[in-house]
N, C-alpha and C. Protein backbone atom coordinates (compact mmCIF):
# COMPACT_ATOMS: atom_id res chain seq x y z
N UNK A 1 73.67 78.17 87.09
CA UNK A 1 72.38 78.79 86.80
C UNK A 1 71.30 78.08 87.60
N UNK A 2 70.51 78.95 88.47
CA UNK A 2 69.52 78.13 88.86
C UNK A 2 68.26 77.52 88.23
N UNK A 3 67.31 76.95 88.22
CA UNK A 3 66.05 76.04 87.73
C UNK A 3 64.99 76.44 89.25
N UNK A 4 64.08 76.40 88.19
CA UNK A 4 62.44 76.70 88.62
C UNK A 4 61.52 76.71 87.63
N UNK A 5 60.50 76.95 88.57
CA UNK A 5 58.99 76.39 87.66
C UNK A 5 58.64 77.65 87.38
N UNK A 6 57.33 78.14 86.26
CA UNK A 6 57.11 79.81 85.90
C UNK A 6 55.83 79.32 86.95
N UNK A 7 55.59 80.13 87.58
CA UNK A 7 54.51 79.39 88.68
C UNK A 7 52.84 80.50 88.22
N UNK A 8 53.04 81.71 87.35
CA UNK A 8 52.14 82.13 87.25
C UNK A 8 52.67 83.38 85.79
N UNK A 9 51.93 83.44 84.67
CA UNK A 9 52.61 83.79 83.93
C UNK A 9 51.46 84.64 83.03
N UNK A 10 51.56 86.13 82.39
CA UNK A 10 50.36 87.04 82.20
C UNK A 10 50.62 87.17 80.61
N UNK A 11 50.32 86.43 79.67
CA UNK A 11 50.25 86.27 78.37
C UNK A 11 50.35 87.85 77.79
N UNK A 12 49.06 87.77 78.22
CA UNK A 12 48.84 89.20 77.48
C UNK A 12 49.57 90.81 78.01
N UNK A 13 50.07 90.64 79.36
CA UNK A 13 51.16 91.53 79.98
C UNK A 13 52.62 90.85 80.00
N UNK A 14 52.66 89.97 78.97
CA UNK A 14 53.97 89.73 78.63
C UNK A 14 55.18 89.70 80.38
N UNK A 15 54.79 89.15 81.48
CA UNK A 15 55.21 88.89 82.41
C UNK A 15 54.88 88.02 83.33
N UNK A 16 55.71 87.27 83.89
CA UNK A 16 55.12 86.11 84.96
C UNK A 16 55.70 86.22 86.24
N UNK A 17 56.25 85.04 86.96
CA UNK A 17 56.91 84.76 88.00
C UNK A 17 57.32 83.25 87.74
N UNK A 18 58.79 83.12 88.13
CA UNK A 18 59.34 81.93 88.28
C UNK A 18 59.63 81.59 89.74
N UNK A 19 59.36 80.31 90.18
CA UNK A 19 59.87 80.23 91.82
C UNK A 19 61.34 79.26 91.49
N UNK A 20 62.12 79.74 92.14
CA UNK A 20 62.90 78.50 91.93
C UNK A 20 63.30 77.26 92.90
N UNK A 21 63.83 76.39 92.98
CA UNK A 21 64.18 75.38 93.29
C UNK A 21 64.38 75.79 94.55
N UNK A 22 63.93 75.14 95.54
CA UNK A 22 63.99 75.75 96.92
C UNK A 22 63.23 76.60 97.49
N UNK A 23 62.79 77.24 96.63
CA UNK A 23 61.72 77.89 97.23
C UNK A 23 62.04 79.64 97.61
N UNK A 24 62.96 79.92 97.44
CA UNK A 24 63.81 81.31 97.88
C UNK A 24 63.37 82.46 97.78
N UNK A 25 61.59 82.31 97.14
CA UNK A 25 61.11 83.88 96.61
C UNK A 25 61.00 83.92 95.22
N UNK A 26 59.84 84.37 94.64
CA UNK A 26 59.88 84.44 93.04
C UNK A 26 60.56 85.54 92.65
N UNK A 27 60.73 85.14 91.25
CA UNK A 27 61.83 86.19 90.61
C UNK A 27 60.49 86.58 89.25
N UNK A 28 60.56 88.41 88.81
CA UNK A 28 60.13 88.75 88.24
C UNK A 28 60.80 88.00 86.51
N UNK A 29 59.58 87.78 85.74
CA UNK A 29 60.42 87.46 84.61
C UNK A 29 59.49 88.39 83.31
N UNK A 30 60.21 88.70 82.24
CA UNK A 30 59.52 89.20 80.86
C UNK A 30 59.50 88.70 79.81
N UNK A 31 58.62 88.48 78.92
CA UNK A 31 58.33 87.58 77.66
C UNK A 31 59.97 88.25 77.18
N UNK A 32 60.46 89.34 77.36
CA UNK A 32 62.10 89.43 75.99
C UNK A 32 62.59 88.82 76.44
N UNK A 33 62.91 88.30 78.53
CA UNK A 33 64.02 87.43 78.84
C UNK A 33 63.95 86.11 77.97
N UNK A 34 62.64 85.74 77.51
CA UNK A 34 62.54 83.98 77.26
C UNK A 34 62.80 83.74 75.88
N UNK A 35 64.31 84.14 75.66
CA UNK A 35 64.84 84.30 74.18
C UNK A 35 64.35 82.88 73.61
N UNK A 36 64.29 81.67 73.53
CA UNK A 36 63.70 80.85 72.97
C UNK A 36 62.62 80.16 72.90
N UNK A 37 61.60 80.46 73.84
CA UNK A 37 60.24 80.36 73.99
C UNK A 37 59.43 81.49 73.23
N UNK A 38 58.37 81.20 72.39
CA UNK A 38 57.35 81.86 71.79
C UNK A 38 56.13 82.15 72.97
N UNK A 39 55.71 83.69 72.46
CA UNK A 39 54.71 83.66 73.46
C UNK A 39 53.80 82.65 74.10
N UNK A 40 53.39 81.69 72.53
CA UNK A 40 52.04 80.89 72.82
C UNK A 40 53.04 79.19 73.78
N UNK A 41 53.63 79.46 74.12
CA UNK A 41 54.90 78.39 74.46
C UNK A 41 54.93 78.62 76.22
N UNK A 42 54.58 79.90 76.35
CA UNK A 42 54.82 80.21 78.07
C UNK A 42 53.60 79.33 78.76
N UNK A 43 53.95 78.74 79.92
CA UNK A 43 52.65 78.71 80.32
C UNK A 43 52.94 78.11 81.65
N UNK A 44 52.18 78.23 82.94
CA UNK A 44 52.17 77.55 84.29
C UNK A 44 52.77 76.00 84.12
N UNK A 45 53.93 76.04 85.15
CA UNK A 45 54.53 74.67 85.62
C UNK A 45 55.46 74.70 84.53
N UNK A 46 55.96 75.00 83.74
CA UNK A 46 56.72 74.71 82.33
C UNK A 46 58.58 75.16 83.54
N UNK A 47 59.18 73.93 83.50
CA UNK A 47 60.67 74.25 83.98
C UNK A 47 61.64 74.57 83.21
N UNK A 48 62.25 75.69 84.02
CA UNK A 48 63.21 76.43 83.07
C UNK A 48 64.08 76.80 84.05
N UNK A 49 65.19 77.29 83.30
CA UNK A 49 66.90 77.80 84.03
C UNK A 49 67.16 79.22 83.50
N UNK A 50 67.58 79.83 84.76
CA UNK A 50 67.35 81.17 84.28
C UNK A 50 68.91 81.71 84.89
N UNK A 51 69.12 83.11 84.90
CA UNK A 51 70.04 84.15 85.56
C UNK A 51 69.40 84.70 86.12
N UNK A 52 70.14 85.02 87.68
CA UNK A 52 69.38 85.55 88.48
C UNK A 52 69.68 87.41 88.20
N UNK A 53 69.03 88.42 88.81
CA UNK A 53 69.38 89.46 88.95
C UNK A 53 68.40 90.56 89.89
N UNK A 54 68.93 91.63 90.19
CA UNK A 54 68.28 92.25 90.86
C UNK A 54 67.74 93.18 90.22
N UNK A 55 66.50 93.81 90.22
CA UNK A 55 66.14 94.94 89.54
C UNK A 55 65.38 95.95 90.47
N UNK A 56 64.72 96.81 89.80
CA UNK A 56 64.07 97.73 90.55
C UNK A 56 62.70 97.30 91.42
N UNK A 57 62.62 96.35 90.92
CA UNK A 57 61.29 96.02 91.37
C UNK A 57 61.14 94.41 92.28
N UNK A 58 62.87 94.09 92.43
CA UNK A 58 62.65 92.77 93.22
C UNK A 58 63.66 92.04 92.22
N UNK A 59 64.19 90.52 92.76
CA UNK A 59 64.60 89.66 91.96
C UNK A 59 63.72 89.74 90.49
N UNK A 60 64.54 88.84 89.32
CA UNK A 60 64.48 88.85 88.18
C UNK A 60 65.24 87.97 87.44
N UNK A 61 64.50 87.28 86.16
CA UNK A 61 65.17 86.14 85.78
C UNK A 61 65.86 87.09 84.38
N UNK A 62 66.80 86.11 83.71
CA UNK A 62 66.80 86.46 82.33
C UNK A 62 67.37 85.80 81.86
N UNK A 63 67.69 85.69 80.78
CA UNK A 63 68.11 84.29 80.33
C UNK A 63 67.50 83.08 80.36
N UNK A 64 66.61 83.44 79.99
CA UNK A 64 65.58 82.29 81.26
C UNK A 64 65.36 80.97 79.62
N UNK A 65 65.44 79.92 79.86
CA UNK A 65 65.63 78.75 78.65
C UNK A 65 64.74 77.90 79.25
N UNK A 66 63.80 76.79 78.34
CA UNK A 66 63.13 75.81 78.73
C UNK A 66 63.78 74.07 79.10
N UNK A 67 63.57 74.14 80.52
CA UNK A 67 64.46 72.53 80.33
C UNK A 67 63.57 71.56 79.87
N UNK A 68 64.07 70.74 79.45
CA UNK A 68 63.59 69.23 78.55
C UNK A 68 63.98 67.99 79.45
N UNK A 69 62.85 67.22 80.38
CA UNK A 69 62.88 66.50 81.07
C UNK A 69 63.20 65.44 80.53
C-alpha cells in the first residue's frame, strides 16, 4: 500500500487530494474512503496509506487509514 500526505482537503465538499510518496501525481480522495478518520480529524499534511485506483475522474485513494508516527 502506498503512503502520502492529504496535501489539500475540502471539509465541507467532503473531498481532498493525497500526494503520495514520490511525488507521482495526486490521487482524488472522499470523506467515505477515510473509514477511520472523522470528518473534524481530516486536515492538510496529516499522513496516511491508502489503495490506489483508477476512476473516472483520475487516480483515487480508498482505503485510505491515518499513519501514527
Amino acid at each position: 500500500m502506498p503512503t502520502g500526505t492529504i496535501t489539500r482537503f475540502f471539509t465541507s465538499q467532503g473531498y481532498g487530494y493525497i500526494t503520495p510518496d514520490g511525488n507521482d501525481g495526486d490521487y482524488v480522495v472522499t470523506l467515505d474512503e477515510c473509514s477511520d478518520l472523522r470528518r473534524s480529524q481530516l486536515s492538510e499534511g496529516l499522513r496516511v496509506q491508502f489503495d490506489e485506483g483508477d476512476g473516472t475522474t483520475g487516480l483515487t485513494a480508498s482505503n485510505v487509514v491515518l499513519l501514527i508516527d
